[in-house]
N, C-alpha and C. Protein backbone atom coordinates (compact mmCIF):
# COMPACT_ATOMS: atom_id res chain seq x y z
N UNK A 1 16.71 56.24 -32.10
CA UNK A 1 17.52 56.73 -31.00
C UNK A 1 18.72 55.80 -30.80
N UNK A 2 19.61 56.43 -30.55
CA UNK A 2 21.13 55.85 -30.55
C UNK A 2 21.25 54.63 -29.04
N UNK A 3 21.05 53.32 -29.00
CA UNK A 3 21.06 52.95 -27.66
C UNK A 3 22.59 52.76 -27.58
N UNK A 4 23.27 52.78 -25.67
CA UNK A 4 24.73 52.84 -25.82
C UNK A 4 24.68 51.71 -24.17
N UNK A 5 25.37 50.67 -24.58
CA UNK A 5 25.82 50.07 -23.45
C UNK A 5 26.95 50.47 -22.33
N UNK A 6 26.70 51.08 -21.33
CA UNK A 6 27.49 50.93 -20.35
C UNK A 6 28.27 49.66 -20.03
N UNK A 7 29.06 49.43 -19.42
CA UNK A 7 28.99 48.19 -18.46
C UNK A 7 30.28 48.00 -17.75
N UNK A 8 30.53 47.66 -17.22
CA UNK A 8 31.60 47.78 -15.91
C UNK A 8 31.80 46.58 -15.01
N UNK A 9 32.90 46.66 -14.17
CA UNK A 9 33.23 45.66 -12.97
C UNK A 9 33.93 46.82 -11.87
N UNK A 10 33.34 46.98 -10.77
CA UNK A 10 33.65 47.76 -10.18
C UNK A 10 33.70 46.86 -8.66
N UNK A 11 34.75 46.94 -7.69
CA UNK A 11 34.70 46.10 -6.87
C UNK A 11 34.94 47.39 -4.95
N UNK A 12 34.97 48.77 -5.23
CA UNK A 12 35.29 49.76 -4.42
C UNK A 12 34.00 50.98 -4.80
N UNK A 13 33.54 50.46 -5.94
CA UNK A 13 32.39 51.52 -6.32
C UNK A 13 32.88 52.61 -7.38
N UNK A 14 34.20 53.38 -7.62
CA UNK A 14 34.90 54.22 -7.93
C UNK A 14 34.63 53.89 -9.54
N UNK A 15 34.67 52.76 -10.11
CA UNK A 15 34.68 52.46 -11.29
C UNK A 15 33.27 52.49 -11.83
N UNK A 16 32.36 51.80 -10.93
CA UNK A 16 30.56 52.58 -11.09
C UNK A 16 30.44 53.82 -11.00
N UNK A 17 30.99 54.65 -10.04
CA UNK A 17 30.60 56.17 -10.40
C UNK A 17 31.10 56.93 -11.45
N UNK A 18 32.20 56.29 -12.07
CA UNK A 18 32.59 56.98 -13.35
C UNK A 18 31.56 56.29 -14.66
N UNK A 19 30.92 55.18 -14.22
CA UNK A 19 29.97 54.50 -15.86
C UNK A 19 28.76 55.19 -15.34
N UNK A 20 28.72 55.95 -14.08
CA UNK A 20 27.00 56.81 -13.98
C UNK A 20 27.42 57.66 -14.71
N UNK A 21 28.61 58.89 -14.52
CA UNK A 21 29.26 59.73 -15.24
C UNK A 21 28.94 59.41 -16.97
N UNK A 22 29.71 58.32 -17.16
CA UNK A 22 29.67 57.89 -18.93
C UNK A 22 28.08 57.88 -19.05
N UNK A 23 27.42 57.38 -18.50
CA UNK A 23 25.98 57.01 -19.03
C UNK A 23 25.25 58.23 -19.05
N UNK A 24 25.05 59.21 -18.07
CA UNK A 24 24.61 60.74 -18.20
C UNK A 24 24.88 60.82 -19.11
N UNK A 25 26.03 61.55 -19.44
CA UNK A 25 27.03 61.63 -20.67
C UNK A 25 26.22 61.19 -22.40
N UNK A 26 26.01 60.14 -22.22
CA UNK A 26 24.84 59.10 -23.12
C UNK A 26 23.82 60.08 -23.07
N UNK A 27 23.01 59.77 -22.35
CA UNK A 27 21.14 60.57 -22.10
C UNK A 27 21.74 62.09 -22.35
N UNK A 28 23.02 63.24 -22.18
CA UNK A 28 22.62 63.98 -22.34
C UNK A 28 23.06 64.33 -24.08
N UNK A 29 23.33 63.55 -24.24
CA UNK A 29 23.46 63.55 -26.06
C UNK A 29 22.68 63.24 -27.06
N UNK A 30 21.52 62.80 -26.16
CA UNK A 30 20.00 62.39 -26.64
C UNK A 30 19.80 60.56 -27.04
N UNK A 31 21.42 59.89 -26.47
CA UNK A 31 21.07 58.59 -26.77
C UNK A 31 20.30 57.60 -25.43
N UNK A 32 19.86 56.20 -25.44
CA UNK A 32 19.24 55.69 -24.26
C UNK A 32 20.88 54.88 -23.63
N UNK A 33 21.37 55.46 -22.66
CA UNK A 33 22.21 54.04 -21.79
C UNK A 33 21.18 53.21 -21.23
N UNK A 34 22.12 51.95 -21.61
CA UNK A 34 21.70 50.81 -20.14
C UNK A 34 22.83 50.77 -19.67
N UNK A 35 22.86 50.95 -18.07
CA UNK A 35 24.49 50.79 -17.23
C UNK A 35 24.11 49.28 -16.73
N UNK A 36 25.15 48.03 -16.98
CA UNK A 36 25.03 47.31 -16.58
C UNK A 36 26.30 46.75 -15.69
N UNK A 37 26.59 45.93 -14.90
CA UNK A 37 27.75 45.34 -14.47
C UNK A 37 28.23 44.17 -15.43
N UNK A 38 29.58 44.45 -15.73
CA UNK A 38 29.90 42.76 -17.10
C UNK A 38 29.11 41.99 -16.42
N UNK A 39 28.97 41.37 -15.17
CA UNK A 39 28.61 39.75 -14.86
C UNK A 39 27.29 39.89 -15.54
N UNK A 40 26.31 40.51 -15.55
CA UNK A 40 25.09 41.10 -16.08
C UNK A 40 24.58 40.99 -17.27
N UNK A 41 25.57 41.32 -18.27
CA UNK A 41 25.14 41.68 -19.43
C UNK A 41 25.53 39.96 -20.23
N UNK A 42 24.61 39.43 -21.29
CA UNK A 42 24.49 38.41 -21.85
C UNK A 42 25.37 39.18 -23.30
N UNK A 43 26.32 38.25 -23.88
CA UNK A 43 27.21 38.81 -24.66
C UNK A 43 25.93 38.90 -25.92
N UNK A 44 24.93 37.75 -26.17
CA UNK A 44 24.04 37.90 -27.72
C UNK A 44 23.23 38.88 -27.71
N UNK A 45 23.36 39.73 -26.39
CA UNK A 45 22.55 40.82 -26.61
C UNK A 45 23.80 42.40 -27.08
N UNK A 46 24.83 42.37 -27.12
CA UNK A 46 26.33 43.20 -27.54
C UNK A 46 25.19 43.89 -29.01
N UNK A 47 24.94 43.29 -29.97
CA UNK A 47 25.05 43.73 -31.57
C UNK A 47 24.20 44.03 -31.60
N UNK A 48 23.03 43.97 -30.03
CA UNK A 48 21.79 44.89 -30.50
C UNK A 48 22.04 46.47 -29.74
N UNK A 49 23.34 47.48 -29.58
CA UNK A 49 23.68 48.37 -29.47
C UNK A 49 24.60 48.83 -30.22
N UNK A 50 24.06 50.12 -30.42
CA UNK A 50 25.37 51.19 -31.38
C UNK A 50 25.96 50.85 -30.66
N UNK A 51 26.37 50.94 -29.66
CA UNK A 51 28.30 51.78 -28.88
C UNK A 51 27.68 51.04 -27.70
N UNK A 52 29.07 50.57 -27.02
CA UNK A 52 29.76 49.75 -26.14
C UNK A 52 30.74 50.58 -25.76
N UNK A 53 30.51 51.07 -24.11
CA UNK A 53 31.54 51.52 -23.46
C UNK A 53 31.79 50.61 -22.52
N UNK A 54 32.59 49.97 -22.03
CA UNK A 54 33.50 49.33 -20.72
C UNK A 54 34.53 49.77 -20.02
N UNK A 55 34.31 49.47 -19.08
CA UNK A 55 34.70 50.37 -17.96
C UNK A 55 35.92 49.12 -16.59
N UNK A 56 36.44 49.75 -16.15
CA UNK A 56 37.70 48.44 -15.25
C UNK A 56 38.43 49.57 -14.31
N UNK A 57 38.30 48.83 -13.48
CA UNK A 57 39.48 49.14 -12.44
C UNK A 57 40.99 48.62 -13.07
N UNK A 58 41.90 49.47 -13.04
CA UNK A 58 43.09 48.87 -13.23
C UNK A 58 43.59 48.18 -12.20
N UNK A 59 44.24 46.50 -12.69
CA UNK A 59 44.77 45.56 -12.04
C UNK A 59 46.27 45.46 -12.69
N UNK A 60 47.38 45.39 -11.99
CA UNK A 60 48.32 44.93 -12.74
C UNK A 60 49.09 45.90 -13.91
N UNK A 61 48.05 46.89 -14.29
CA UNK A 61 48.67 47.49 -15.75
C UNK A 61 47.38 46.79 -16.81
N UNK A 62 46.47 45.73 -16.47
CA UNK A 62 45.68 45.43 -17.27
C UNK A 62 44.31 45.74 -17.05
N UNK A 63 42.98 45.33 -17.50
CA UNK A 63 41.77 45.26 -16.92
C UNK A 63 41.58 43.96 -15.80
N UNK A 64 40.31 44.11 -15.21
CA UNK A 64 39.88 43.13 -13.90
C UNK A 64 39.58 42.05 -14.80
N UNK A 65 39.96 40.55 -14.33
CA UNK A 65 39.44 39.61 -15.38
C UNK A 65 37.83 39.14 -15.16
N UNK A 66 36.54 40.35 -14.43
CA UNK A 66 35.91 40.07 -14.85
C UNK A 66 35.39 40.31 -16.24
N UNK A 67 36.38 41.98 -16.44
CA UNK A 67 35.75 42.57 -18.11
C UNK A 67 37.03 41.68 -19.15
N UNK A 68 37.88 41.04 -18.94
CA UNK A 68 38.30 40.11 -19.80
C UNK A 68 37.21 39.18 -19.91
N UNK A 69 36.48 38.19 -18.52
CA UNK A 69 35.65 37.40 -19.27
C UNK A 69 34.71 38.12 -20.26
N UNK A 70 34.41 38.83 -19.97
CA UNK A 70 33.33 39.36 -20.84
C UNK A 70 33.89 39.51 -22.48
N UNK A 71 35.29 40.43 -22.81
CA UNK A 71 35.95 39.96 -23.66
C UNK A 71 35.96 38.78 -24.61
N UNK A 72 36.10 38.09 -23.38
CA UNK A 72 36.45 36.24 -24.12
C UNK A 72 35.25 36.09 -24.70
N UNK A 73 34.29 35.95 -23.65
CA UNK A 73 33.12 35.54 -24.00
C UNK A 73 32.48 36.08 -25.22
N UNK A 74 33.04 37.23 -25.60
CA UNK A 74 32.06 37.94 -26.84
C UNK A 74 32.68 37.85 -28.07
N UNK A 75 33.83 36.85 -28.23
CA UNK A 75 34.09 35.59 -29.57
C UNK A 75 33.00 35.15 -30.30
N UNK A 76 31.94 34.86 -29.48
CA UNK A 76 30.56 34.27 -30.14
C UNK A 76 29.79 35.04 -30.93
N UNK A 77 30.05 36.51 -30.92
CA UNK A 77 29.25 37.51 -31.60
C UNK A 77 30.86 38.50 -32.58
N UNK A 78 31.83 38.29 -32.34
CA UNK A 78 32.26 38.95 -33.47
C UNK A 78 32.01 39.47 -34.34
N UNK A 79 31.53 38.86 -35.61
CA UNK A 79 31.60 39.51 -36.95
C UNK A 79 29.72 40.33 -36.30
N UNK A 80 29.34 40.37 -35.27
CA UNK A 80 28.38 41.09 -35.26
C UNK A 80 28.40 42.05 -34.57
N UNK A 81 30.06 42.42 -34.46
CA UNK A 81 29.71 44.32 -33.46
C UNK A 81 30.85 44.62 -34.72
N UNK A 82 31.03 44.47 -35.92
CA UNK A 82 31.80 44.96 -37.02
C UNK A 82 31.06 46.53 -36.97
N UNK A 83 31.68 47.85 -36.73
CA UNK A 83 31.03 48.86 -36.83
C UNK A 83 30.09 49.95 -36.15
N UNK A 84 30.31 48.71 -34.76
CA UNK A 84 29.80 49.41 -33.54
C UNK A 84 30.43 50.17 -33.30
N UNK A 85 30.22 51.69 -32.55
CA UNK A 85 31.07 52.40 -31.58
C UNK A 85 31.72 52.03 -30.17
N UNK A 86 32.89 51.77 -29.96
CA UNK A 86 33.08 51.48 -28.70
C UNK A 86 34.23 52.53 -28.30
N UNK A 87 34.50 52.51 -26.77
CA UNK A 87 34.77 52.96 -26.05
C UNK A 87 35.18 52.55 -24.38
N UNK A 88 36.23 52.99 -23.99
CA UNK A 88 36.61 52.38 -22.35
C UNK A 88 37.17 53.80 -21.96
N UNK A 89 36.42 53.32 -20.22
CA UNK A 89 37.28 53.97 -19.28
C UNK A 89 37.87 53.04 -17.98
N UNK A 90 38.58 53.95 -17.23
CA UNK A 90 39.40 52.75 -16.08
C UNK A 90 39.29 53.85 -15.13
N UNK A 91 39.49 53.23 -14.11
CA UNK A 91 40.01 53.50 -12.12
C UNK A 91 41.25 52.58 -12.31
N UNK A 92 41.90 54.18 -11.29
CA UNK A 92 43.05 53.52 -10.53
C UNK A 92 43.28 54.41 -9.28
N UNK A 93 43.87 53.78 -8.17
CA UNK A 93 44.39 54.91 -7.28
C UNK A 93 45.32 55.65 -7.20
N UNK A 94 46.07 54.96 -7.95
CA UNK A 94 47.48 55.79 -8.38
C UNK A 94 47.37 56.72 -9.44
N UNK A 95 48.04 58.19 -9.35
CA UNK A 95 47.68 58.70 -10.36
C UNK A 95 48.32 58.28 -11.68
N UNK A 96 49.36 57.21 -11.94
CA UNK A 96 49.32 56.67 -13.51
C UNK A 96 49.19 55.60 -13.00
N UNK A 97 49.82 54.64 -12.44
CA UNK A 97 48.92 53.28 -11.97
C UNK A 97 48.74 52.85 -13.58
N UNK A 98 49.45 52.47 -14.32
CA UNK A 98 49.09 51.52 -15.61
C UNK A 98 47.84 51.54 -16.45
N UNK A 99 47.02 53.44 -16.33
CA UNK A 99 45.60 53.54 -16.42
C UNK A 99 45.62 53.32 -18.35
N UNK A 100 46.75 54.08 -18.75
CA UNK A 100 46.81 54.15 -20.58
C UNK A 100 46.86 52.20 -21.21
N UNK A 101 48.00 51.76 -20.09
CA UNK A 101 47.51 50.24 -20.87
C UNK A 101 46.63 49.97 -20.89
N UNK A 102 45.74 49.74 -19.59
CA UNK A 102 44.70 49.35 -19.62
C UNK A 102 43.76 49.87 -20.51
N UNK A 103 43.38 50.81 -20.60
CA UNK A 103 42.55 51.55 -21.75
C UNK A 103 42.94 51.04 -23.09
N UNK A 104 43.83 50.81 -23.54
CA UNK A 104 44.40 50.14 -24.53
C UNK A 104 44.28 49.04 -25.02
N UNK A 105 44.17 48.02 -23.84
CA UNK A 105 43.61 46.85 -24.05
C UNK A 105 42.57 46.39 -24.02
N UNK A 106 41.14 46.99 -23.44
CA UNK A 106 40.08 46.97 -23.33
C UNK A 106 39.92 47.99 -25.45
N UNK A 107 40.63 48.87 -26.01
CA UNK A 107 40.50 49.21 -27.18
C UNK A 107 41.32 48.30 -28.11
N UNK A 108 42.14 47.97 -28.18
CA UNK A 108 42.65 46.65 -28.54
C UNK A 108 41.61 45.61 -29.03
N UNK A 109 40.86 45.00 -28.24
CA UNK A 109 39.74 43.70 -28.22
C UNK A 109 38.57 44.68 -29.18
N UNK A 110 38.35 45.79 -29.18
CA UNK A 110 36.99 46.57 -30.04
C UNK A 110 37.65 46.23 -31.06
N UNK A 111 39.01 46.47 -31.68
CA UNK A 111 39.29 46.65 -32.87
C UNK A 111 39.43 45.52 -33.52
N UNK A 112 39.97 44.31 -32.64
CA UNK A 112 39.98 43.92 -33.28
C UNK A 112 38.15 43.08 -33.66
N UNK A 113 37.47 43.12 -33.15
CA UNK A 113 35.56 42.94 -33.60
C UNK A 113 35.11 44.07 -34.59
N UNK A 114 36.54 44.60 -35.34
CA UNK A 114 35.93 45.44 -36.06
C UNK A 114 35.24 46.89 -35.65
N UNK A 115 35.10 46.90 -34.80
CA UNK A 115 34.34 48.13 -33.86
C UNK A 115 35.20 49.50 -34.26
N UNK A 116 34.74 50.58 -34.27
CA UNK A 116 35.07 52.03 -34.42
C UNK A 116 35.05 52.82 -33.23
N UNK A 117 36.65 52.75 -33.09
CA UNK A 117 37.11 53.07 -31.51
C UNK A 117 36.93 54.77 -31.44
N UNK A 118 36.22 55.25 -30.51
CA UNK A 118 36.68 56.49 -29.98
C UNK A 118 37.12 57.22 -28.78
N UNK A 119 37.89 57.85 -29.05
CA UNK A 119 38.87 58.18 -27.88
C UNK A 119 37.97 59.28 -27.13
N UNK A 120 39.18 60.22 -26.58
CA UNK A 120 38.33 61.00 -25.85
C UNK A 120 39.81 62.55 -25.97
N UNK A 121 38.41 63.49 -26.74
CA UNK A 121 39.41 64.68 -27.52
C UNK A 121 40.03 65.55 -26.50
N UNK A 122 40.84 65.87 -26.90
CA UNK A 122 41.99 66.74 -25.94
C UNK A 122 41.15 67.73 -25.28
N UNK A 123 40.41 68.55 -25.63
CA UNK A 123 39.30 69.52 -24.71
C UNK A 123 39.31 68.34 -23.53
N UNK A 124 38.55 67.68 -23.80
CA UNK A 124 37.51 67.48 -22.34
C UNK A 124 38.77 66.72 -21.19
N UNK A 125 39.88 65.48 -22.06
CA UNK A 125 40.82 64.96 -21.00
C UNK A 125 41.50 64.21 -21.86
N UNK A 126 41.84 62.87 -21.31
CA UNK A 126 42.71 61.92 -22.10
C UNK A 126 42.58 61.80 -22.82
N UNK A 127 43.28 60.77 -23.98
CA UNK A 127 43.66 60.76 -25.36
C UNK A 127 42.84 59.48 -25.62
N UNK A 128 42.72 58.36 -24.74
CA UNK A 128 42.26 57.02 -25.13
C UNK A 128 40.68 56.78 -24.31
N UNK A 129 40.77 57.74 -23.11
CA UNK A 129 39.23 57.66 -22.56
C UNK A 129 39.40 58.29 -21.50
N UNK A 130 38.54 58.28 -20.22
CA UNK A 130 38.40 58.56 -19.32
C UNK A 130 39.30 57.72 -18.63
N UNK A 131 39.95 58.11 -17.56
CA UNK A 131 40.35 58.00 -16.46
C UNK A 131 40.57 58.12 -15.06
N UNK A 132 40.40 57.82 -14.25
CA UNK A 132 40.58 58.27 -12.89
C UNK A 132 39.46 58.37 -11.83
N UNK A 133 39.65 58.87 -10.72
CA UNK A 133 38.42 58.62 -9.81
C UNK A 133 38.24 60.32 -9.28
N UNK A 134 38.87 61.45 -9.68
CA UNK A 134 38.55 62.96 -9.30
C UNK A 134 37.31 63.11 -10.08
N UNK A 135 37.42 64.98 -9.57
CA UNK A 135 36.04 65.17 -10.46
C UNK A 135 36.78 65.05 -12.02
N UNK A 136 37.66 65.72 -12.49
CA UNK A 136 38.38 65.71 -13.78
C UNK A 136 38.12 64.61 -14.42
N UNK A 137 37.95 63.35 -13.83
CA UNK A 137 37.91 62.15 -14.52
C UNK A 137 36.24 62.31 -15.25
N UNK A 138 35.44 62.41 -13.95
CA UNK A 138 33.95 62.73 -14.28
C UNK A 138 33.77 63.45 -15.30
N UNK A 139 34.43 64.51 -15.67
CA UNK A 139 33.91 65.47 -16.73
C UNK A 139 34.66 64.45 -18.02
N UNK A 140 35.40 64.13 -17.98
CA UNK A 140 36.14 63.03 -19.08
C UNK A 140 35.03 62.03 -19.99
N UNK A 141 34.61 61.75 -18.67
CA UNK A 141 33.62 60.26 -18.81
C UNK A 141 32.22 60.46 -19.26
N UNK A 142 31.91 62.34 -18.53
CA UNK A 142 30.52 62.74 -19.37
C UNK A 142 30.77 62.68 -21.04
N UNK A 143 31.78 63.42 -20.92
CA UNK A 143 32.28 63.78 -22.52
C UNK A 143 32.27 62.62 -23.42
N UNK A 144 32.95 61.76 -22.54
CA UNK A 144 33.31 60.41 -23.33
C UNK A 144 31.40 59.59 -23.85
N UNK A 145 30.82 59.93 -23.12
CA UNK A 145 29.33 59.12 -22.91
C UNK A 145 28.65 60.31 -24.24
N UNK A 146 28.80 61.14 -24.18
CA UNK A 146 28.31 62.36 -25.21
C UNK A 146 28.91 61.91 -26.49
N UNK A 147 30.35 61.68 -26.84
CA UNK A 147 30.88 61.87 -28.05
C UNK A 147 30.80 60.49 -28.58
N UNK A 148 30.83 59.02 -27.57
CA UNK A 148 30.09 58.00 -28.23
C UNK A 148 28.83 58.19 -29.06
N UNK A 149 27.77 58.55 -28.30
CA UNK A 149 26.63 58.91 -28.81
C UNK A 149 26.62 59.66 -29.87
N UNK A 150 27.22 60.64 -30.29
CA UNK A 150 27.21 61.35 -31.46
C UNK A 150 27.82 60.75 -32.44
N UNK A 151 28.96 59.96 -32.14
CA UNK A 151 29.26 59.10 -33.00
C UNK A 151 28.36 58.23 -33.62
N UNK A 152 27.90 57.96 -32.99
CA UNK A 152 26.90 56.36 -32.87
C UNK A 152 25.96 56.45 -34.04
N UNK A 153 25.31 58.01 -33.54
CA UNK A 153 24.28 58.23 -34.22
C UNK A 153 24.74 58.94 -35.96
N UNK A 154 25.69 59.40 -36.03
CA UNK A 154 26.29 59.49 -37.69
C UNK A 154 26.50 58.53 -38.36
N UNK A 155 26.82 57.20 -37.90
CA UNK A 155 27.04 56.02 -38.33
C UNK A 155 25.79 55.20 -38.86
C-alpha cells in the first residue's frame, strides 16, 4: 500500500483544512496518509514514504519558515527521497497573494532531492497544486491527495 505524508504549518487553521482535504484525497485512492504538522514530523523518517505532500500558508510570496525548517533540515536524508513523489499546496487570503511562488518553491526543494514532482491537472484546478482556502481549493487538494497516490503507487 502506497503510504503518503501529509504535513503542514498552519497558524489560522485554513492551511490544516486543506492537508485534511489532501489526505482524504490519499485514503480515497487506496493509499495510507499520515497528516502531520512540520514541527512533528522527524526528517529520518521522510524516505520511509512514497510521496510527500507539504502544505504553507503563504508569507511574503514564500512559504512559513516553519516548512523551510523542515526543508533545511531534510539535507540529512537527500540522496534518500531520490524518486519519491512529492507534492505542495498553500493558503493565502488574497486571491493571488504570491500563492504560484510559493508552490514553486516548496517544488523547487523536491527537485532538487531528486523527487518526482506532481502538479495538479487542469480538470480538477491549478497547474502546480492546490491552492486557496474556498471550496474550489478543497476539490484541488482532494485531487491533488488522489493523483499523488496513483502516482506513488506506479512507481
Amino acid at each position: 500500500m502506497v503510504k503518503v505524508l501529509v504535513t503542514y504549518y498552519s497558524k489560522t487553521g485554513h492551511t490544516e483544512e486543506l492537508a485534511k482535504a489532501v489526505a482524504e484525497g490519499v485514503r480515497e485512492a487506496g493509499g495510507t496518509a499520515t497528516l502531520k504538522k512540520v514541527s512533528e514530523v522527524d526528517v529520518a523518517e521522510l524516505p520511509t514514504y512514497d510521496g510527500i505532500i507539504i502544505g504553507s500558508p503563504v508569507y511574503f510570496g514564500t512559504m512559513a519558515s516553519e516548512v523551510k525548517k523542515l526543508i533545511d533540515d531534510s539535507i540529512s536524508v537527500r540522496r534518500k527521497l531520490e524518486g519519491k513523489v512529492g507534492a505542495a499546496f498553500v493558503t493565502s487570503r488574497h486571491r493571488t497573494g504570491g500563492k504560484e511562488t510559493t508552490l514553486l518553491s516548496i517544488l523547487e526543494a523536491m527537485l532538487i532531492h531528486g523527487m518526482v514532482v506532481v502538479g495538479d491537472p487542469i480538470e480538477v484546478g491549478g497547474h502546480y497544486g492546490a491552492a486557496g482556502t474556498d471550496e474550489q481549493a478543497k476539490k484541488e487538494a482532494l485531487g491533488l491527495g488522489k493523483r499523488v497516490t496513483e502516482i506513488a503507487g506506479k512507481l
